[in-house]
Protein backbone atom coordinates (compact mmCIF):
# COMPACT_ATOMS: atom_id res chain seq x y z
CA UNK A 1 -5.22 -3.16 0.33
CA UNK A 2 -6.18 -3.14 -3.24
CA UNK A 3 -5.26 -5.98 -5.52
CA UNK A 4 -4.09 -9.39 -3.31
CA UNK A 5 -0.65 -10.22 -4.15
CA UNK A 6 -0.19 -8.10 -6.69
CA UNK A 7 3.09 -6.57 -5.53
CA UNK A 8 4.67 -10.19 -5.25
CA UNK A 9 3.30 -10.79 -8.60
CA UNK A 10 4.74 -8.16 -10.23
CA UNK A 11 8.37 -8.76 -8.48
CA UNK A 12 8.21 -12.32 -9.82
CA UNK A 13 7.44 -11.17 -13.86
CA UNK A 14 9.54 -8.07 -13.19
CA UNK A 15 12.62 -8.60 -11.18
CA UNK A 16 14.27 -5.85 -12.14
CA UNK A 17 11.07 -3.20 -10.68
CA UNK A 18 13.10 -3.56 -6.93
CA UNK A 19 15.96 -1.55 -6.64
CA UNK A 20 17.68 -2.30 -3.33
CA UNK A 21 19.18 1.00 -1.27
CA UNK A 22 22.30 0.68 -0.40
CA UNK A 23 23.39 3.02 2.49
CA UNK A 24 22.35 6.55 3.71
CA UNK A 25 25.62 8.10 2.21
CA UNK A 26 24.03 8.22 -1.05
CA UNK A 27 20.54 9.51 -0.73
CA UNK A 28 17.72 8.77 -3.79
CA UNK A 29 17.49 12.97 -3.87
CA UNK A 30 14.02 12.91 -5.22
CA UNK A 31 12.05 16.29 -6.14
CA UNK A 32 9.15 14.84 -4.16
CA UNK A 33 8.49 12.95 -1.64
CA UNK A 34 5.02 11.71 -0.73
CA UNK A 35 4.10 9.76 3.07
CA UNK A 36 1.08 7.66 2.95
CA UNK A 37 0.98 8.13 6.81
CA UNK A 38 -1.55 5.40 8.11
CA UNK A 39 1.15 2.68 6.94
CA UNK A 40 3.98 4.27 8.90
CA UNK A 41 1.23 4.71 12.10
CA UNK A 42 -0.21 0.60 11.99
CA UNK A 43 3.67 -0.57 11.32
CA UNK A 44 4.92 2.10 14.26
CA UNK A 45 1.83 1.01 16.99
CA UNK A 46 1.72 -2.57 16.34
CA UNK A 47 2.75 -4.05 13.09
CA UNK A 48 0.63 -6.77 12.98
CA UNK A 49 1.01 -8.15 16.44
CA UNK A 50 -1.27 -9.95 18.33
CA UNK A 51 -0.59 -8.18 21.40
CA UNK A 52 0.80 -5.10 22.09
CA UNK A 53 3.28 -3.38 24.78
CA UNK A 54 3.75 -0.17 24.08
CA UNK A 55 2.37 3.42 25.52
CA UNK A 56 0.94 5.67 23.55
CA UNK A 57 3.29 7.86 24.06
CA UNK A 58 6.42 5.19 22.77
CA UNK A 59 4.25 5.13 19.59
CA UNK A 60 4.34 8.24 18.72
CA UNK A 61 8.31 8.34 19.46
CA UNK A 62 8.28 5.58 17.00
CA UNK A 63 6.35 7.28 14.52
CA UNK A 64 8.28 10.11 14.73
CA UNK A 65 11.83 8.52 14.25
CA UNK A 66 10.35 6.54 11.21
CA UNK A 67 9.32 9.40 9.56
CA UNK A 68 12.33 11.35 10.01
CA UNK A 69 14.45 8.08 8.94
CA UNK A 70 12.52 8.13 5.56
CA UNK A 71 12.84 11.53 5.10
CA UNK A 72 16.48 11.11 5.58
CA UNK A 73 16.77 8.65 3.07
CA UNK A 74 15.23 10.32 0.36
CA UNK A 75 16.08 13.95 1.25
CA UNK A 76 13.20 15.79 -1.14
CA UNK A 77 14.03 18.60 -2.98
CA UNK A 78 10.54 20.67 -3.38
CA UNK A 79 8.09 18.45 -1.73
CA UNK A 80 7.60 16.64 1.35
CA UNK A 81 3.79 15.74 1.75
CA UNK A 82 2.75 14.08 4.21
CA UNK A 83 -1.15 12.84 4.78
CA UNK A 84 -3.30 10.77 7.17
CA UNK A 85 -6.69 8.85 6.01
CA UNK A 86 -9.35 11.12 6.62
CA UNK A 87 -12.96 10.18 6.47
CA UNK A 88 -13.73 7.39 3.84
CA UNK A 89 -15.90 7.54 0.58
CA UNK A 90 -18.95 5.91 1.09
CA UNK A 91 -17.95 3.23 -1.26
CA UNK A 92 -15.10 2.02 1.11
CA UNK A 93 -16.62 2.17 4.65
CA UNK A 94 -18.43 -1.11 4.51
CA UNK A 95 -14.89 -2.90 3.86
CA UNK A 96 -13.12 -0.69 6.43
CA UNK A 97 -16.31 -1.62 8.27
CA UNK A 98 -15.75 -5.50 7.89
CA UNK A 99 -12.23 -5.14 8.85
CA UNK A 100 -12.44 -3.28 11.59
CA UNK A 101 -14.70 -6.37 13.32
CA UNK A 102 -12.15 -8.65 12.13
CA UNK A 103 -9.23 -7.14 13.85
CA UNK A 104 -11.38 -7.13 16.98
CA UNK A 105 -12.30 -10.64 16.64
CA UNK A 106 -8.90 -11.64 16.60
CA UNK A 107 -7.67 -9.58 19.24
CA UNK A 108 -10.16 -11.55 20.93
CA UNK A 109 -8.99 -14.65 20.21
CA UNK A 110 -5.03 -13.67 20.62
CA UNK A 111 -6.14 -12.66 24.38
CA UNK A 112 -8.09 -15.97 24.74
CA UNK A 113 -5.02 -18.04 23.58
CA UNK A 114 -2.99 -16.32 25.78
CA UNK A 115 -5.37 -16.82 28.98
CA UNK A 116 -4.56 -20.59 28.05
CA UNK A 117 -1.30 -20.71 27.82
CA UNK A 118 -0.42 -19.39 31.05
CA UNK A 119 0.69 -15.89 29.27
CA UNK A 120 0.41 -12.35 30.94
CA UNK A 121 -2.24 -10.35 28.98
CA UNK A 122 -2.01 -6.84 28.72
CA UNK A 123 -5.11 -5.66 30.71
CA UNK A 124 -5.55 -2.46 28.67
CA UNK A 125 -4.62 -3.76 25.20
CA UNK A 126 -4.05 -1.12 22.68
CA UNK A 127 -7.26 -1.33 19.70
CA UNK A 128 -5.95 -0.47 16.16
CA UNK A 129 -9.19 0.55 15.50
CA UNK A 130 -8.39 3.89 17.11
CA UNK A 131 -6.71 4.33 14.14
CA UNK A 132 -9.60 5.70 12.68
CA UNK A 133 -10.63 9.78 11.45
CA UNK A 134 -12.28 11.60 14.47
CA UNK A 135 -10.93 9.06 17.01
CA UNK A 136 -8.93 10.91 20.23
CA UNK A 137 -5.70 8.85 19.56
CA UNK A 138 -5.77 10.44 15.99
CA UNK A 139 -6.16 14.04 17.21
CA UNK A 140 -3.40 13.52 19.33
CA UNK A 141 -1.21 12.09 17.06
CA UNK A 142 -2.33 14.86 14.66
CA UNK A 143 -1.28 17.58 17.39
CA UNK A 144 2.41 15.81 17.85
CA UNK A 145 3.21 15.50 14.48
CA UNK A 146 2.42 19.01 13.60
CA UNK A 147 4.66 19.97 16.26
CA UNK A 148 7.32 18.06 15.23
CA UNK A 149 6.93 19.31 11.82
CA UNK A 150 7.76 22.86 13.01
CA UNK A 151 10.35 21.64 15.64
CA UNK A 152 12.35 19.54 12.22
CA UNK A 153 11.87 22.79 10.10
CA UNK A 154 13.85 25.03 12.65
CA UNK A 155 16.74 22.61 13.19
CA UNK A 156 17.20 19.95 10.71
CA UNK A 157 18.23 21.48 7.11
CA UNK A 158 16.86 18.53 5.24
CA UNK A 159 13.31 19.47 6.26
CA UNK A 160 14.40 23.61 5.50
CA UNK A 161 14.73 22.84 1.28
CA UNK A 162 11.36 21.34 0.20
CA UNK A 163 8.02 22.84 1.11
CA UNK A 164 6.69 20.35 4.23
CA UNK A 165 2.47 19.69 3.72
CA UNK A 166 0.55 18.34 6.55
CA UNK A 167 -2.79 16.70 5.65
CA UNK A 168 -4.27 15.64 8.99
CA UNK A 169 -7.30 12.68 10.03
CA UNK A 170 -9.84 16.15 9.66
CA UNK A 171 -9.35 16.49 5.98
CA UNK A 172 -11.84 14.07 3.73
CA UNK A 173 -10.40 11.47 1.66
CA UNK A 174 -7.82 8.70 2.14
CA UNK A 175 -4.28 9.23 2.40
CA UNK A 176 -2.99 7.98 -1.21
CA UNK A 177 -5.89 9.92 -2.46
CA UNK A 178 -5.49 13.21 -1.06
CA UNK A 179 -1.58 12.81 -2.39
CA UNK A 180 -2.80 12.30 -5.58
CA UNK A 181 -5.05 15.02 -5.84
CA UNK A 182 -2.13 17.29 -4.61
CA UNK A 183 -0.03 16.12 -7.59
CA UNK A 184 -3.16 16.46 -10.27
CA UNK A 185 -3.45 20.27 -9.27
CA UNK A 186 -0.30 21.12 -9.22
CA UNK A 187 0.12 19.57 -12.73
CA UNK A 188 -2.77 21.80 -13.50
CA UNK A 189 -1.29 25.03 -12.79
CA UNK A 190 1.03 27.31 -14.45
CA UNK A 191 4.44 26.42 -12.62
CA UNK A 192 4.56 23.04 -12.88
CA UNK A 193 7.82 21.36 -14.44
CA UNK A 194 7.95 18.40 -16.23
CA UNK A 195 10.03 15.64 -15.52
CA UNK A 196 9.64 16.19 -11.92
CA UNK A 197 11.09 12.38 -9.89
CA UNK A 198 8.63 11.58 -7.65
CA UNK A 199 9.14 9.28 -4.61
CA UNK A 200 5.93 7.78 -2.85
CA UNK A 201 6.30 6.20 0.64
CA UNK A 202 3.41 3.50 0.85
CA UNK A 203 2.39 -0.51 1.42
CA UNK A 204 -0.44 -0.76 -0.67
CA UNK A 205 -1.64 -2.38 -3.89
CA UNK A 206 -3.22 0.19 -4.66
CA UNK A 207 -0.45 2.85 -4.59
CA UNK A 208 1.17 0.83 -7.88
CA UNK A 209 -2.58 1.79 -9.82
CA UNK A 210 -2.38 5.40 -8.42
CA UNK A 211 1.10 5.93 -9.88
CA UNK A 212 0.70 4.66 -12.94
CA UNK A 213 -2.72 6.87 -13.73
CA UNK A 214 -0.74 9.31 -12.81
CA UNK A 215 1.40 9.17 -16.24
CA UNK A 216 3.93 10.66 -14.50
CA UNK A 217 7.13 8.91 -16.19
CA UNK A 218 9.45 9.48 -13.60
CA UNK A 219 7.52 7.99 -10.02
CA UNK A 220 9.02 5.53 -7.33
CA UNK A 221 7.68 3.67 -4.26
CA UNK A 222 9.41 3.18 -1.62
CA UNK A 223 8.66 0.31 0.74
CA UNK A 224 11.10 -1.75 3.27
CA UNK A 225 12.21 -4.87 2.54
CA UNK A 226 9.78 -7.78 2.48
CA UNK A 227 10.29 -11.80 2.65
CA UNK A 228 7.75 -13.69 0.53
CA UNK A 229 7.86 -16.63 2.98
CA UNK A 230 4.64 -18.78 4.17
CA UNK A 231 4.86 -16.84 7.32
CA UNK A 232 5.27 -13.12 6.93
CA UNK A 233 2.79 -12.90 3.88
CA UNK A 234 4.10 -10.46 2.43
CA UNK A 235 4.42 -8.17 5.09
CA UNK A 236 8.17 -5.93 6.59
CA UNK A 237 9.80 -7.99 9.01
CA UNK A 238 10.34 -6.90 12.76
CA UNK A 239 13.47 -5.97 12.61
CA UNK A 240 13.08 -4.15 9.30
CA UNK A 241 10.61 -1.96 11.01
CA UNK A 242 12.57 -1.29 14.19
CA UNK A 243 15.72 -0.32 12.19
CA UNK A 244 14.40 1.71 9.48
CA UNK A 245 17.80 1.96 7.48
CA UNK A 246 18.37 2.36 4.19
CA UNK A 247 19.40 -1.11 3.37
CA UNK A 248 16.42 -2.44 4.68
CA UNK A 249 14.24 -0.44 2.17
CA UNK A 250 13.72 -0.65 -1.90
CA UNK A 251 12.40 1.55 -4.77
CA UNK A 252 9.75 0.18 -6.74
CA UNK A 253 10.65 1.31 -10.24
CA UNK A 254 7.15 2.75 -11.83
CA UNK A 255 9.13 4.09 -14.68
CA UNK A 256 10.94 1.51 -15.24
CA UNK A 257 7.03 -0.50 -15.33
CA UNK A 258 5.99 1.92 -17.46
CA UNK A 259 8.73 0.58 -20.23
CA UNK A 260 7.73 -3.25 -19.75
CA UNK A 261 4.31 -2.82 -20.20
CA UNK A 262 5.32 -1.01 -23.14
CA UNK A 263 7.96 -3.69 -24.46
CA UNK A 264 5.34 -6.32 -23.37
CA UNK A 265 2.61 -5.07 -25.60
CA UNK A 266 4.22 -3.05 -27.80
CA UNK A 267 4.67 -6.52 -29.94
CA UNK A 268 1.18 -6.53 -30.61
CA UNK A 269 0.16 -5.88 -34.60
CA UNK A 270 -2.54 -3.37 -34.43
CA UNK A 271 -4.25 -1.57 -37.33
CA UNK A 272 -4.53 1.96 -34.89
CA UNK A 273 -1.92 4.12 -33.79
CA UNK A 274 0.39 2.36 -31.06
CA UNK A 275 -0.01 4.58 -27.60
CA UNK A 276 1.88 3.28 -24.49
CA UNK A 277 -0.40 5.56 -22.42
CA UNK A 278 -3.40 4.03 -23.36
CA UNK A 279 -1.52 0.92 -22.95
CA UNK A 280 -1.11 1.85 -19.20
CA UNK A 281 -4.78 2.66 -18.43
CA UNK A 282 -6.24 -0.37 -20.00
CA UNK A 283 -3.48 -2.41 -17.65
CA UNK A 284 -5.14 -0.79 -14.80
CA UNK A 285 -8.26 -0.98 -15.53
CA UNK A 286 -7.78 -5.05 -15.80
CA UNK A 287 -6.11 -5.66 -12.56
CA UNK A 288 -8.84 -3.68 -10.88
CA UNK A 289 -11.12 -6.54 -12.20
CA UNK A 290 -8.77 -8.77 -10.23
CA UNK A 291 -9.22 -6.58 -7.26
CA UNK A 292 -9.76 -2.94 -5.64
CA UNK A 293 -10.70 -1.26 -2.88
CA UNK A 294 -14.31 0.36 -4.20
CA UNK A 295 -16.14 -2.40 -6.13
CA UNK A 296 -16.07 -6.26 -5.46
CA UNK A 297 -13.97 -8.21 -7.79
CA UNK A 298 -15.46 -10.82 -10.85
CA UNK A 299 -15.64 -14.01 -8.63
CA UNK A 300 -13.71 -16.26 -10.91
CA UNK A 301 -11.13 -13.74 -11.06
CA UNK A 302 -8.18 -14.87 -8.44
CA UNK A 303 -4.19 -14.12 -9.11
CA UNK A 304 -3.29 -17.39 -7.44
CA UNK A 305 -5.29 -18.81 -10.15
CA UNK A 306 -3.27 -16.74 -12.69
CA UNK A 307 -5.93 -14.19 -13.57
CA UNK A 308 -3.70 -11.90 -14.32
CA UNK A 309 -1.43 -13.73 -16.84
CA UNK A 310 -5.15 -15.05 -18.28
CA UNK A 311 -6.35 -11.22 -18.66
CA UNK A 312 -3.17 -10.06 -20.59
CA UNK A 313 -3.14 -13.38 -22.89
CA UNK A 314 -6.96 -12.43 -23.78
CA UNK A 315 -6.05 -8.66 -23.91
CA UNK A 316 -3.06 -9.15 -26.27
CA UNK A 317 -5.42 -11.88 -28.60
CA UNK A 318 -8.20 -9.53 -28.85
CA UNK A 319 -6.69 -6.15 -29.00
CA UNK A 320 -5.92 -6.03 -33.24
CA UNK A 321 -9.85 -6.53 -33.52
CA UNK A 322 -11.46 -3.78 -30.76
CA UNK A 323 -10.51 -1.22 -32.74
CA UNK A 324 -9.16 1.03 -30.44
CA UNK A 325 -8.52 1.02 -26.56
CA UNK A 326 -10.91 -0.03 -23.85
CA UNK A 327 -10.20 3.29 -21.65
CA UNK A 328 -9.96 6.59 -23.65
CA UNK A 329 -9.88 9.98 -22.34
CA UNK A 330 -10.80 8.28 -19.28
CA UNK A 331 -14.02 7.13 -20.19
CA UNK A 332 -14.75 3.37 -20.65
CA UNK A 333 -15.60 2.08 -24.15
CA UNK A 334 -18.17 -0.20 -23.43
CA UNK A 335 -18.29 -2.20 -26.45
CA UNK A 336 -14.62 -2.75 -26.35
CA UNK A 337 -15.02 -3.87 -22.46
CA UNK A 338 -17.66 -6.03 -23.15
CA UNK A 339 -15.56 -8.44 -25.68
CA UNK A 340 -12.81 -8.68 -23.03
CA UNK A 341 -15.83 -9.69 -20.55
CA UNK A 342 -17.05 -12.47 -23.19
CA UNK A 343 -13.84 -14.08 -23.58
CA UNK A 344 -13.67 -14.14 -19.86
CA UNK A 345 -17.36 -15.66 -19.42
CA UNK A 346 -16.51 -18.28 -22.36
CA UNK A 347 -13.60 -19.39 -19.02
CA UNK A 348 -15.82 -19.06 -16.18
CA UNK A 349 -17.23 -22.80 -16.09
CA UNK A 350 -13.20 -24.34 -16.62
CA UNK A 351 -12.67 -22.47 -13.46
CA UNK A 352 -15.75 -22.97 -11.22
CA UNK A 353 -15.34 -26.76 -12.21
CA UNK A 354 -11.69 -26.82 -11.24
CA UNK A 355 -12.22 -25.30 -7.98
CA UNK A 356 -14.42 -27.57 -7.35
CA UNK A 357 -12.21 -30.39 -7.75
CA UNK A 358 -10.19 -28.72 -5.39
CA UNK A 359 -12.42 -28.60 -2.75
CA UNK A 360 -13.46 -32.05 -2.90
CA UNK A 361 -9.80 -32.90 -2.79
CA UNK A 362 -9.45 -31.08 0.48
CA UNK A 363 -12.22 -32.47 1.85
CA UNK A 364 -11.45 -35.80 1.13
CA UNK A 365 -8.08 -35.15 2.38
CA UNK A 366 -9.55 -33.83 5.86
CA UNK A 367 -11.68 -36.90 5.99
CA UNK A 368 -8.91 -39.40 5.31
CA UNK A 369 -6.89 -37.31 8.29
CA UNK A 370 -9.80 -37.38 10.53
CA UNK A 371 -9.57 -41.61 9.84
CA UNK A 372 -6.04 -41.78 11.09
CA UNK A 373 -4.56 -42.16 7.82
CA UNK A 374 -3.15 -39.99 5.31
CA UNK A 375 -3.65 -42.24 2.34
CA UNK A 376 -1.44 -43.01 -0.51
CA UNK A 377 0.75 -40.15 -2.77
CA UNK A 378 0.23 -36.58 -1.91
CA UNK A 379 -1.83 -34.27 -2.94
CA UNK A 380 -1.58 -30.46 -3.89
CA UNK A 381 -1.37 -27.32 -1.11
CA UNK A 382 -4.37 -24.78 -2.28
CA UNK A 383 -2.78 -21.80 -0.91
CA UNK A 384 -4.53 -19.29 1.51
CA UNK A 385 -5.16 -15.58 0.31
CA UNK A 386 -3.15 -13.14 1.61
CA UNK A 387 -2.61 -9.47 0.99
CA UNK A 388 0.04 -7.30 -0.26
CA UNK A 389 -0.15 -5.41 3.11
CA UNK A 390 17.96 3.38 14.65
CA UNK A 391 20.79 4.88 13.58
CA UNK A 392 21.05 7.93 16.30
CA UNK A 393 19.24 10.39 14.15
CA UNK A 394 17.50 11.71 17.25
CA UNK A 395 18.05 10.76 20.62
CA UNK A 396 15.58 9.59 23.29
CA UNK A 397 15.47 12.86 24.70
CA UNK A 398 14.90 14.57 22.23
CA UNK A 399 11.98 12.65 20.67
CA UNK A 400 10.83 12.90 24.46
CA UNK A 401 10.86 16.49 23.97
CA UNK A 402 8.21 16.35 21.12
CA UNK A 403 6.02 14.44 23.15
CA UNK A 404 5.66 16.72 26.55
CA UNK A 405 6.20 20.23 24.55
CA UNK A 406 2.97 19.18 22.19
CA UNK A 407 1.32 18.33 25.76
CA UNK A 408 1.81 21.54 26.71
CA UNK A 409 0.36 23.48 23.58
CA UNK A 410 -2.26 21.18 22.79
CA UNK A 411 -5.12 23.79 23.35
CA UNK A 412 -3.57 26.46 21.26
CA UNK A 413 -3.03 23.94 18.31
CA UNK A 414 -5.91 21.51 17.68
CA UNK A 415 -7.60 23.31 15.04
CA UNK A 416 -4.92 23.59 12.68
CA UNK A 417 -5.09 21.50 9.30
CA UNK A 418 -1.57 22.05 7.57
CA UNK A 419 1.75 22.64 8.77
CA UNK A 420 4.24 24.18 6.39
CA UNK A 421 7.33 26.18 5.77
């Protein structure tokens, strides 16, 4: 979730961020690899599909064969952590709240559609919601994986190198979060090297913020390929997702970010020290004005509007006279915020009045098509909101294997946490 459209954004001001795979042969070979495992689950059990054909039992095959095609691709040195959304913070549940009665409302209407179009309609549909910490799917899921775990650390030497972390549904916090939170404490203790590469596996927004706080100078996310047409929104094609080659994936530079912001701003004449890091946090800290998954965004801030170019152009205008930087030590200057906040407010009635004009151009456009008649000249297309959200590695069999040997132990293994090496 996080930010809308921010990926695409950021691919259209910095083309050079994507950095297309090219085969399996020649693996990234990153010190650390990080799964944000809820993306890899919704793509794997339905991937935004209306309705849905598969067993349980086929998704977790799925899942299984994804992960071990990304792990494949990468082939992690030290790390492979891997970690599953456990319970919410308070601050989140009333948007995973709203979405959740969304997605059943639509399955709703998908099955209604269906009914009148002569379709067959699965009577026992699956319900992404299950998807959800504490839910019976999830401990089940939980139970497989952590058996394959052990079953890929006894045969397959790519999982034998790095050290393999299992964060299941029964651990607090959200996925991306938990990951982070692993990387802050191991920076915090005595063994940690610098210049570590860091690869994170991950759909969201929000992963792009989380990187970049991180300060690490050396991070990548990894994502499959995605068209920006009118119809996927953003989102992996099919086939991407049932072929989970390397071709069909990218590596979102955050490194290489890390340099344009700091080419980008670095332009500016200030009368303070110059710090690229600082640079960094105040970038995040403005595009989670634009959008985030905690607080509600400022209403008149939308990045089809171009909020974001507007926030940078005030940013870079007002930055010689604040003094300093509006986040330091990661604390918020509030004086400093608050004269990026009254440039913005001195903008607020140029956009409420154009949106306005927008809206009475739709409507008059609706009217004029409810008439018969389209009218004369055309008019502009107010776009919708969206969001930024096998190669015989393992035979049938074999995945099969997974499945019915976790059956069989699923009483001696429910209560573990962690699986490692």
């Amino acid at each position: 979730m996080g930010i809308p459209k921010f990926y695409r954004w950021l691919s259209e001001r910095y083309p050079l961020l994507n950095q297309k795979l090219e085969t399996t042969d020649h693996p990234v070979y990153m010190d650390n690899l990080y799964l944000d495992m809820n993306g890899i689950i919704h793509n794997c059990s339905h991937a935004n599909q209306a309705q849905v054909d598969l067993t349980e039992d086929e998704m977790m095959l799925k899942t299984f064969k994804y992960i071990e095609a990304i792990v494949r691709i990468v082939k992690p040195q030290k790390t492979l952590f891997m970690a599953i959304d456990g319970v919410a913070p308070r601050a989140k549940m009333n948007q995973q709240r709203s979405r959740r009665f969304k997605s059943a409302k639509e399955r709703e209407k998908a099955e209604e559609e269906a009914y009148q179009q002569g379709r067959p309609v699965n009577p026992d549909p699956f319900d992404s919601n299950c998807i959800t910490p504490g839910t019976c799917f999830m401990e089940n899921l939980g139970h497989h994986l952590r058996f394959f775990i052990r079953s890929k650390i006894q045969t397959d030497p790519i999982w034998q190198k790095p050290i393999v972390i299992f964060s299941g549904h029964e651990v607090p916090g959200e996925g991306e979060h938990k990951i982070m939170e692993h990387i802050r404490l191991k920076m915090c203790s005595g063994d940690w090297e610098p210049n570590q590469r860091h690869c994170l596996y991950g759909l969201d927004a929000d992963l792009i913020m989380l990187s970049l706080v991180s300060h690490e100078p050396h991070f990548a996310l990894l994502r499959e390929v995605v068209d920006f047409g009118k119809e996927s929104k953003g989102h992996p094609s099919r086939e991407v997702l049932e072929n989970p080659l390397a071709q069909n994936f990218i590596l979102f530079q955050i490194g290489l970010m890390r340099e344009c912001l700091e080419l980008e701003f670095g332009t500016v004449k200030i009368p303070f020290p110059f710090d690229a890091e600082r640079i960094i946090d105040d970038f995040v800290f403005m595009c989670m004005l634009v959008g985030n998954d905690f607080l509600p965004p400022l209403p008149t801030l939308d990045i089809n509007e171009g909020a974001l170019d507007t926030l940078f152009s005030i940013y870079r205008r007002i930055l010689p006279h604040m003094g300093g930087y509006i986040v330091e030590d990661a604390k918020l200057n509030r004086r400093r915020a608050e004269m990026l906040f009254k440039e913005l407010g001195s903008l607020e009635e140029d956009v409420l009045i154009e949106r306005a004009k927008d809206a009475e151009f739709m409507e008059q456009k609706r009217l004029r098509n409810q008439g018969g008649g389209y009218g004369r000249g055309g008019g502009r297309e107010v776009g919708g909101r969206g969001s930024d959200r096998d190669s015989g590695m393992i035979g049938g069999n074999g995945l099969d294997m997974f499945v019915r040997a976790g059956n069989s132990n699923s009483n001696n293994n429910s209560n573990n946490n962690n699986a490692s090496r």
